[in-house]
Protein backbone atom coordinates (compact mmCIF):
# COMPACT_ATOMS: atom_id res chain seq x y z
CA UNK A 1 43.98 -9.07 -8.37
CA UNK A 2 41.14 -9.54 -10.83
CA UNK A 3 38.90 -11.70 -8.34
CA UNK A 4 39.43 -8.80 -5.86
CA UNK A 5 37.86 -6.38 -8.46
CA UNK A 6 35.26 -8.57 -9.53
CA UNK A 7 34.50 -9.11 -5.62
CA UNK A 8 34.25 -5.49 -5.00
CA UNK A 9 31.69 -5.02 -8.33
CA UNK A 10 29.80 -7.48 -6.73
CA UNK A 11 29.59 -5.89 -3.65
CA UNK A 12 28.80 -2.52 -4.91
CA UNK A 13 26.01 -4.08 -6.84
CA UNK A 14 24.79 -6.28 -4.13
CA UNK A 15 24.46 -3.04 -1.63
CA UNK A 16 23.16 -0.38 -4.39
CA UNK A 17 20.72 -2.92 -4.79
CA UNK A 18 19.49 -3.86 -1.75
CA UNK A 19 19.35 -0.13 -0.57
CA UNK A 20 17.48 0.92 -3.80
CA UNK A 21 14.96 -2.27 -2.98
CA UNK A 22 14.55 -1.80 0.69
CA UNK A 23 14.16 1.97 1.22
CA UNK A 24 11.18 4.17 0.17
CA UNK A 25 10.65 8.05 0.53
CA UNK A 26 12.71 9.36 -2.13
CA UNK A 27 16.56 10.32 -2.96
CA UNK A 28 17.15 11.58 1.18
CA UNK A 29 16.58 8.46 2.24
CA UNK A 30 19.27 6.64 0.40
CA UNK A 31 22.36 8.96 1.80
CA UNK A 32 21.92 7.48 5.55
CA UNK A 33 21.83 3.74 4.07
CA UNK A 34 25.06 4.81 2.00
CA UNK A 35 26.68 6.16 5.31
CA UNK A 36 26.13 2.88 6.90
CA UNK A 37 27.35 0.53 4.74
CA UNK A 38 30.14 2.54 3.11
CA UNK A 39 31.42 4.51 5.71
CA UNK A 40 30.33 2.96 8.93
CA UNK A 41 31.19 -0.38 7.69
CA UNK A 42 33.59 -0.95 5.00
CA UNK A 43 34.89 2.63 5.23
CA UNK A 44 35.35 3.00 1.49
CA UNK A 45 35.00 7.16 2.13
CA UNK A 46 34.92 8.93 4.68
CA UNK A 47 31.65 11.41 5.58
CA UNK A 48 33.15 14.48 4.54
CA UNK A 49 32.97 12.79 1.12
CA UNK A 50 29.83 11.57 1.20
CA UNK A 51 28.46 15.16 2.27
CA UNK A 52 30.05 16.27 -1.19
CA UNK A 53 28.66 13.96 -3.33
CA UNK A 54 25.34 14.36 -1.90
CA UNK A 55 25.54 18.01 -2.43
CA UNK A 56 26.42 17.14 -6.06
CA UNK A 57 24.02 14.67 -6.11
CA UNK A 58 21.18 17.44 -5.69
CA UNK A 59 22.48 19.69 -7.90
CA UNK A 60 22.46 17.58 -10.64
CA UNK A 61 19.64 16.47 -12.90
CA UNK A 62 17.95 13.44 -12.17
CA UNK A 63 16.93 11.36 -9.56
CA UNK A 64 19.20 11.51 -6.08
CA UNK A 65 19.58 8.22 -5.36
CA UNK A 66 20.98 7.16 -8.47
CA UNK A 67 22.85 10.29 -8.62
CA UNK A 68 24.75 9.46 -5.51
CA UNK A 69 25.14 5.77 -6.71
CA UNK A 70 27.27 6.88 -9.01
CA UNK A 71 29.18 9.03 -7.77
CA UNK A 72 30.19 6.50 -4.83
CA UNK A 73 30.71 3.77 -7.48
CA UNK A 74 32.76 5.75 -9.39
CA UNK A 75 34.54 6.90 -6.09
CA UNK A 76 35.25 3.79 -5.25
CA UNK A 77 35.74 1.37 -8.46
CA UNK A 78 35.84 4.23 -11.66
CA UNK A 79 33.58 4.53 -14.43
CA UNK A 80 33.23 0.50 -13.91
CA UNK A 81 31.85 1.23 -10.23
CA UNK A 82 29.55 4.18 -11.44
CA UNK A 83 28.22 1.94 -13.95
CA UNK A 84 27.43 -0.79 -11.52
CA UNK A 85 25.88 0.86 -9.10
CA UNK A 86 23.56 3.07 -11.67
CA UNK A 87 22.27 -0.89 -12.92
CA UNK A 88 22.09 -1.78 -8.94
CA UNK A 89 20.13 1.02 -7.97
CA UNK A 90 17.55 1.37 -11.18
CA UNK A 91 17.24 -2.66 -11.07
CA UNK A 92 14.61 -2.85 -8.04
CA UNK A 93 12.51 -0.21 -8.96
CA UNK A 94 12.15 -1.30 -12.76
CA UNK A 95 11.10 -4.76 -11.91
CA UNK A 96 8.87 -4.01 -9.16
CA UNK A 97 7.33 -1.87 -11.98
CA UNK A 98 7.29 -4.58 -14.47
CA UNK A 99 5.93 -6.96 -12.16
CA UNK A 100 2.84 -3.90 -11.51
CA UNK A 101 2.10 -3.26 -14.80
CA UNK A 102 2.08 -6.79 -16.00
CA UNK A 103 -0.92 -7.56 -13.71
CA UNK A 104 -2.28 -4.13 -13.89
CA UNK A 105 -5.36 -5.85 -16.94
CA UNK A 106 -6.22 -8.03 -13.71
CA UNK A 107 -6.51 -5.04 -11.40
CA UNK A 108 -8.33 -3.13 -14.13
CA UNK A 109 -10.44 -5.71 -15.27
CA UNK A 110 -12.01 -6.66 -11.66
CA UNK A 111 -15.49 -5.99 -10.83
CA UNK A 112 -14.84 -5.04 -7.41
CA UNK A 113 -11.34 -2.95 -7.26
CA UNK A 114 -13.12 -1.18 -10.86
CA UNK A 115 -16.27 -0.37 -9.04
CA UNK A 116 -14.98 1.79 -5.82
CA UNK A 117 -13.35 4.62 -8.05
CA UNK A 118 -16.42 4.71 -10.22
CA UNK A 119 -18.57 5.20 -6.58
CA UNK A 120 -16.13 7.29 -5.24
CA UNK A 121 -14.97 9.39 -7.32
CA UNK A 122 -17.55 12.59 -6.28
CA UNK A 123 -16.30 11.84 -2.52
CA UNK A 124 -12.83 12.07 -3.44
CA UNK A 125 -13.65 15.38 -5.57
CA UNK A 126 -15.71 16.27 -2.14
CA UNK A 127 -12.59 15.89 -0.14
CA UNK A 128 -10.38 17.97 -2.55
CA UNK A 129 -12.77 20.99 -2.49
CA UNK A 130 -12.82 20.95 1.44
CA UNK A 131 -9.30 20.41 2.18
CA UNK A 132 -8.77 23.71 -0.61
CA UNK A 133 -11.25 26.30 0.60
């Protein structure tokens, strides 16, 4: 009984995190990856529940996907599950960040990626104005 449980955390976690590492475009795109693997596949809920919690999802504060990562999580495995899936889908984007900002003095301190805002910053101003009027 308890390997079963511990099997299904690691599942949740394993999917919330690959979804929340692979996809890009915002909170919308997460809800079709959630379809497929939880209701497609392992048929966890069905799609009349997932339309609910993404309606909840959006009318919530906060960011959508982990909104909904919750709410399937704790659909599926209780306050345990929510939990899980909130670390699986905040884990990707946090160290992809970490990794950024950790070589961000290299970036900065380059001659060559420094120079091309400092010569291209009217142009850029340039295009703003245009694209405006």
């Amino acid at each position: 009984m308890k390997s079963n449980k511990l099997k299904l955390y690691f599942s949740l976690f394993k999917i919330m995190f690959s979804i929340s590492a692979f996809t890009f475009g915002g909170g919308y795109v997460v809800i079709p990856m959630i379809q497929k693997y939880f209701v497609n596949n392992l048929k966890l809920i069905n799609e009349q529940e997932l339309l609910d919690m993404a309606a909840i999802s959006q009318s919530t504060p906060g960011a959508i996907a982990v909104n909904i990562s919750v709410l399937v999580g704790y659909r599926i495995a209780g306050i345990i599950g929510a939990i899980i899936c909130c670390i699986g889908a905040v884990l990707p984007p946090l160290l992809i960040l970490s990794v950024i900002s950790s070589c961000y003095s290299v970036f900065r301190d380059n001659r060559i990626i420094s120079f091309y805002p400092k010569r291209n910053g009217g142009r850029c101003c340039g295009y703003y104005c245009e694209f405006t009027h």
